[in-house]
C-alpha atoms as a PDB file:
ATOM      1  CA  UNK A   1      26.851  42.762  84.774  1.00  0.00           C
ATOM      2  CA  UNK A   2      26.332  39.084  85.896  1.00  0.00           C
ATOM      3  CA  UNK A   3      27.334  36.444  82.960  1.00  0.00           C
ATOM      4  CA  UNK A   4      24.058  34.956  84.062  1.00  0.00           C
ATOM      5  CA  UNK A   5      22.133  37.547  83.293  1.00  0.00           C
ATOM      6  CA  UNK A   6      24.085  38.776  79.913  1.00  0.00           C
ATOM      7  CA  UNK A   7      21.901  39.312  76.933  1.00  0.00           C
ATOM      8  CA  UNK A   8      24.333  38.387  74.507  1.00  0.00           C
ATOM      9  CA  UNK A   9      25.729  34.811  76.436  1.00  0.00           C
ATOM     10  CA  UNK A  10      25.435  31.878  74.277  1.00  0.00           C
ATOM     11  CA  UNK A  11      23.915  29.085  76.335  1.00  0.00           C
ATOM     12  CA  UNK A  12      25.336  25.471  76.083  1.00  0.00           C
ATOM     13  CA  UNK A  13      23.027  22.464  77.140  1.00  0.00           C
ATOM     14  CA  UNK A  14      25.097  19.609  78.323  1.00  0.00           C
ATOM     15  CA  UNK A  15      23.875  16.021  79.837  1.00  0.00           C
ATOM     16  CA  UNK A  16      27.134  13.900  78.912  1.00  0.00           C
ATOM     17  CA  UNK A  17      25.773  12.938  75.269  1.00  0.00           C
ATOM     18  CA  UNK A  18      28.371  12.525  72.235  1.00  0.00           C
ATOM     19  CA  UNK A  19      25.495  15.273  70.676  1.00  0.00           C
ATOM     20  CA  UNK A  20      25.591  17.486  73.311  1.00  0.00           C
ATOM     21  CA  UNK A  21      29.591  17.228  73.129  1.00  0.00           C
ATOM     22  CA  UNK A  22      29.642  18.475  69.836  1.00  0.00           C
ATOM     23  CA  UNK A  23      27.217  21.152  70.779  1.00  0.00           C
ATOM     24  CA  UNK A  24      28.909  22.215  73.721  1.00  0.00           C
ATOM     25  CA  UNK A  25      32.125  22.531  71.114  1.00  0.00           C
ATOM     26  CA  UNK A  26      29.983  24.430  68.653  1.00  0.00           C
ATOM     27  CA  UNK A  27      29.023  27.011  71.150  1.00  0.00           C
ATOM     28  CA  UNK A  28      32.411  27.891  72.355  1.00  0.00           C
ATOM     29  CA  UNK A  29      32.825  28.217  68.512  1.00  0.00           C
ATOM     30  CA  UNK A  30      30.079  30.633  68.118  1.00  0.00           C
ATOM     31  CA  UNK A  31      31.061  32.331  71.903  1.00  0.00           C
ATOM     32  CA  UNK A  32      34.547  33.341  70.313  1.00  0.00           C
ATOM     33  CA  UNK A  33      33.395  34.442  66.843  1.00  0.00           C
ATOM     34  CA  UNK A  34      30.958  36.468  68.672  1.00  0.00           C
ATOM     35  CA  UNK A  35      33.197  37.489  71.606  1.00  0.00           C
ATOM     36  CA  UNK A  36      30.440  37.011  74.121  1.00  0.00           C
ATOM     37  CA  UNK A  37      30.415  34.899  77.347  1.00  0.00           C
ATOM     38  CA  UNK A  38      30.163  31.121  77.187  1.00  0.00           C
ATOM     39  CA  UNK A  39      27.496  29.440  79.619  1.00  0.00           C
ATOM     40  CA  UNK A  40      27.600  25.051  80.093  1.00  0.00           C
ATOM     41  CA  UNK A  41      24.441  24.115  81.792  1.00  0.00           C
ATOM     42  CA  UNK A  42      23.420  20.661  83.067  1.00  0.00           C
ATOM     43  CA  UNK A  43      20.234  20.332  85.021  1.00  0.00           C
ATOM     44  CA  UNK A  44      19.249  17.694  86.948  1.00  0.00           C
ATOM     45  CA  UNK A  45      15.508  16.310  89.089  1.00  0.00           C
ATOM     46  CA  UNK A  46      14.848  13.272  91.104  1.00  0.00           C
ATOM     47  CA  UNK A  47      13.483  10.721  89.469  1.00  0.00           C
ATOM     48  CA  UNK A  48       9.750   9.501  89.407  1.00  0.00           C
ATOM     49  CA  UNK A  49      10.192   6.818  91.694  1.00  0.00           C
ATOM     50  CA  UNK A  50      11.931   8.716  93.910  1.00  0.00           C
ATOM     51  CA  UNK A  51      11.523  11.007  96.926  1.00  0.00           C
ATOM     52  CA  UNK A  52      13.891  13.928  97.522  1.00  0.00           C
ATOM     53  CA  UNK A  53      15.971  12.287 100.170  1.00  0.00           C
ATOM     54  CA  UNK A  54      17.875   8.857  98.641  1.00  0.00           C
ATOM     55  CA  UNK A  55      20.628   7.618 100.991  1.00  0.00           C
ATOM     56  CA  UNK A  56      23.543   8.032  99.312  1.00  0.00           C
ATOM     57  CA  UNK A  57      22.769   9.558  96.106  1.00  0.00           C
ATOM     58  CA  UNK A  58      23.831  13.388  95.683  1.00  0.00           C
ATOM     59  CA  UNK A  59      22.513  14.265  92.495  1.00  0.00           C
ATOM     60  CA  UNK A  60      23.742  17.955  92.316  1.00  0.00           C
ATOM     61  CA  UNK A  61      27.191  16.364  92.697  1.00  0.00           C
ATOM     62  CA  UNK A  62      26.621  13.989  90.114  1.00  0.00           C
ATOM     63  CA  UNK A  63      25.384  17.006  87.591  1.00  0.00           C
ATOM     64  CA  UNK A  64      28.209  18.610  88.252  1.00  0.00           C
ATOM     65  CA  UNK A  65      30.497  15.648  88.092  1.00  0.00           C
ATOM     66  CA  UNK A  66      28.686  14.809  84.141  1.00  0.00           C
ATOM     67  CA  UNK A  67      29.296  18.767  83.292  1.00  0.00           C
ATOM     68  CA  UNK A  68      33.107  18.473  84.447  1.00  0.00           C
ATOM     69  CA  UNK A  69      33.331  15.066  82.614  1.00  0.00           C
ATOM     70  CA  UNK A  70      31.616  16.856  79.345  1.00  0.00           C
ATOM     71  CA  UNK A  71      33.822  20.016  79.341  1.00  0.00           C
ATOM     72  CA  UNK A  72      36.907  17.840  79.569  1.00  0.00           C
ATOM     73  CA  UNK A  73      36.146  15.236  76.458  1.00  0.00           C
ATOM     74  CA  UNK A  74      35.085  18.267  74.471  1.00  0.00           C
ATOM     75  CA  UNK A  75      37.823  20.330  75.781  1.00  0.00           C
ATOM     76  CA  UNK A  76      40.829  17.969  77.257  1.00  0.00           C
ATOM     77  CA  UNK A  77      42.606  20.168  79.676  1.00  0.00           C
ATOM     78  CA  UNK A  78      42.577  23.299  77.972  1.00  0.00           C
ATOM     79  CA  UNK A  79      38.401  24.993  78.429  1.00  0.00           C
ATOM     80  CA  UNK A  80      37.555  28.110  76.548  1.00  0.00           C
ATOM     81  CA  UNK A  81      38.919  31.655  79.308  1.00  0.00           C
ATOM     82  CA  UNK A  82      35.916  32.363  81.161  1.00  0.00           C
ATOM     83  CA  UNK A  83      33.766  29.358  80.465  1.00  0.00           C
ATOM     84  CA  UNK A  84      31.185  29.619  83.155  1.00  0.00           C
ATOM     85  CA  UNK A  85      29.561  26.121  84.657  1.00  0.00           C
ATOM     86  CA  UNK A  86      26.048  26.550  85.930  1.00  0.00           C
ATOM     87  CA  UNK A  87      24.168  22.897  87.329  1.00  0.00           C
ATOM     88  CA  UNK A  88      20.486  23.643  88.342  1.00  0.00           C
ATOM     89  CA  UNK A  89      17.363  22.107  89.715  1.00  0.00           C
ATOM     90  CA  UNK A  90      14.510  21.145  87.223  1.00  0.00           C
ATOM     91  CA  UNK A  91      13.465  20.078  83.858  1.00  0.00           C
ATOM     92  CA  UNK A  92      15.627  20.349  81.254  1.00  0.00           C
ATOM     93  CA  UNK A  93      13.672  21.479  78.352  1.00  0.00           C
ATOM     94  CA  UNK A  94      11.591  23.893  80.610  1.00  0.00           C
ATOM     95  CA  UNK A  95      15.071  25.003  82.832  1.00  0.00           C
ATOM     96  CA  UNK A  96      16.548  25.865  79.483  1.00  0.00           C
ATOM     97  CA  UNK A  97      13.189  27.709  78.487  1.00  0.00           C
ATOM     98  CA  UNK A  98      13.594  29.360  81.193  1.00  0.00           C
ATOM     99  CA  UNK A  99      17.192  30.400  81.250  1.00  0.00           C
ATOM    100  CA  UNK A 100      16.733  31.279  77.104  1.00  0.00           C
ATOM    101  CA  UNK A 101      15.042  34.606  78.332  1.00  0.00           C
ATOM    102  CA  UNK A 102      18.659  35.888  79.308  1.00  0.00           C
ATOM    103  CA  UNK A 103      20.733  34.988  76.396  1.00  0.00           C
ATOM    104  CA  UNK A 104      21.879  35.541  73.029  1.00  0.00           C
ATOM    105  CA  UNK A 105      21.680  32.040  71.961  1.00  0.00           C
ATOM    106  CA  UNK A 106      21.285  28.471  73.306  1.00  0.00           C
ATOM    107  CA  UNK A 107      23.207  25.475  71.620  1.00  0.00           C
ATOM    108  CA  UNK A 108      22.288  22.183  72.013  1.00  0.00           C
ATOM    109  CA  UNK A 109      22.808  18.357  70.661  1.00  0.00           C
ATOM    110  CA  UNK A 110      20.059  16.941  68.475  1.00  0.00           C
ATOM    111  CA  UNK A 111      19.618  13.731  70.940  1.00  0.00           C
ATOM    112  CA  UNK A 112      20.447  13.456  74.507  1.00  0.00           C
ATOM    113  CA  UNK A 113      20.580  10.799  76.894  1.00  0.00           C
ATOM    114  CA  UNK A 114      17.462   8.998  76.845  1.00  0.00           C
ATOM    115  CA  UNK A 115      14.379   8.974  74.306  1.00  0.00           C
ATOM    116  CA  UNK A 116      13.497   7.067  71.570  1.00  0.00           C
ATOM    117  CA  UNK A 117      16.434   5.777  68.604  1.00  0.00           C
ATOM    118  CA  UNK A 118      15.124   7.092  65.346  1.00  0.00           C
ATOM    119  CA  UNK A 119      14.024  10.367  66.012  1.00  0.00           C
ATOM    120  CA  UNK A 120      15.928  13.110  64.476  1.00  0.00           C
ATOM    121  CA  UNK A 121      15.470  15.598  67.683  1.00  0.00           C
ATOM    122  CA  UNK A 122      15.075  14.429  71.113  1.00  0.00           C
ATOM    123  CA  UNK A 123      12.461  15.705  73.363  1.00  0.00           C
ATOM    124  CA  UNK A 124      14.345  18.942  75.189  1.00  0.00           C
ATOM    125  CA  UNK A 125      15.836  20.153  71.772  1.00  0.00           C
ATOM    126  CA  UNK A 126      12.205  19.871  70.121  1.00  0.00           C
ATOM    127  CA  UNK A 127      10.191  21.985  73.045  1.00  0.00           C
ATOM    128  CA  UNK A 128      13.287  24.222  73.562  1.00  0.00           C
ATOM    129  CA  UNK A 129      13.033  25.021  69.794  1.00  0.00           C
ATOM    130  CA  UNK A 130       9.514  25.517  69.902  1.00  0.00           C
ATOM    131  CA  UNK A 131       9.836  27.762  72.732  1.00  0.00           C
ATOM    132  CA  UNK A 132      12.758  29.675  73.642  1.00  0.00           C
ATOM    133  CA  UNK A 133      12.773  33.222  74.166  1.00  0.00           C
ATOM    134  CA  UNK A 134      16.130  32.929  71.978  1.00  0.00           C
ATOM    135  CA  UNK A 135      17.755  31.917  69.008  1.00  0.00           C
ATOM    136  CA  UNK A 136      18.337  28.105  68.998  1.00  0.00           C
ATOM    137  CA  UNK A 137      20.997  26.238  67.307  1.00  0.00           C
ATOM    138  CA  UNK A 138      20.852  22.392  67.232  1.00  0.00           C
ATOM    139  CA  UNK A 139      23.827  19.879  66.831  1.00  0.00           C
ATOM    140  CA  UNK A 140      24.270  16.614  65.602  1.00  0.00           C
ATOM    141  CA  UNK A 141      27.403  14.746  66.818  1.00  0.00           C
ATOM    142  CA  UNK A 142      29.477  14.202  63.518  1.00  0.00           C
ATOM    143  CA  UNK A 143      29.000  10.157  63.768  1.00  0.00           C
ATOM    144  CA  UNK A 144      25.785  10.471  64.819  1.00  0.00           C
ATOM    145  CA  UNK A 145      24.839  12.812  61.700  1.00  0.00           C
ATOM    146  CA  UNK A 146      26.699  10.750  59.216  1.00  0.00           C
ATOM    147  CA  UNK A 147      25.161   7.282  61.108  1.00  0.00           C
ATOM    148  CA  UNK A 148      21.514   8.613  60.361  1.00  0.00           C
ATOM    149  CA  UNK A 149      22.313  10.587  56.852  1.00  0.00           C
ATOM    150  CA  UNK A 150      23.718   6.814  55.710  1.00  0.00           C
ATOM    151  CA  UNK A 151      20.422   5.097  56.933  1.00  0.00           C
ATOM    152  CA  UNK A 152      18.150   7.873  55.097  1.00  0.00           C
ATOM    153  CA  UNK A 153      20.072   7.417  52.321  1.00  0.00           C
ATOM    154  CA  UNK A 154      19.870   3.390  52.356  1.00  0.00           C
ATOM    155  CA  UNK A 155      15.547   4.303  52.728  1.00  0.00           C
END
């Protein structure tokens, strides 16, 4: 059977972000208590502003180059055996959606790049919550949960 297409994989959403980090390191947890295949995805889309052809600019190379750069700060040189890499086309929250219909699980940080400070999920980990076809776990980066369990505290 494809890994892609396993039932039981557990899905790991990765966009470079100290949460999704500690997500990604979470999910190889969870992949080798559960013996079942380990997935690292990183989407990517051209931005508003832009049309699909920008001189210069490869953005599926550049996905792939922020999932290599992830894997290795939450890995060094030593990756879980078997760790597949996957970069594809389209919305994150809706790729992931998307992809959550073949898997066991799907693991992601509590805040990505991007969004609003403050808010205890970001955007893609509050829709893919809402509606994936799959168990959802959600990380918070260690500093990041301690930073913001400090500030409630302080409320």
């Amino acid at each position: 059977m494809d890994e892609s297409t396993d039932p039981d994989r557990i899905v790991a959403g990765v966009d470079g972000s100290a949460s999704s980090i500690a997500a990604l390191r979470y999910a190889a947890r969870l992949a080798e208590a559960f013996d079942a295949p380990l997935e690292a995805i990183t989407t990517w889309t051209y931005p508003s502003f832009a049309g699909p052809e920008v001189p210069g600019w490869y953005p599926e190379q550049s996905a792939a180059d922020t999932l290599d750069a992830a894997i290795e700060r939450a890995f060094g040189a030593s990756p879980p055996e078997g760790l597949t890499r996957t970069v594809l086309v389209g919305p994150a929250a809706r790729t992931l959606i998307d992809v959550s219909d073949r898997a066991g699980m799907l693991v992601l940080g509590s805040r990505g790049h991007g969004g609003f400070a403050g808010l205890l999920l970001g955007s893609v980990s509050t829709a893919c919550a809402e509606y994936a076809h799959c168990p959802v776990v959600v990380v918070h980066g260690r500093s990041e949960g301690l930073a913001q369990g400090a500030a409630a505290a302080e409320r």
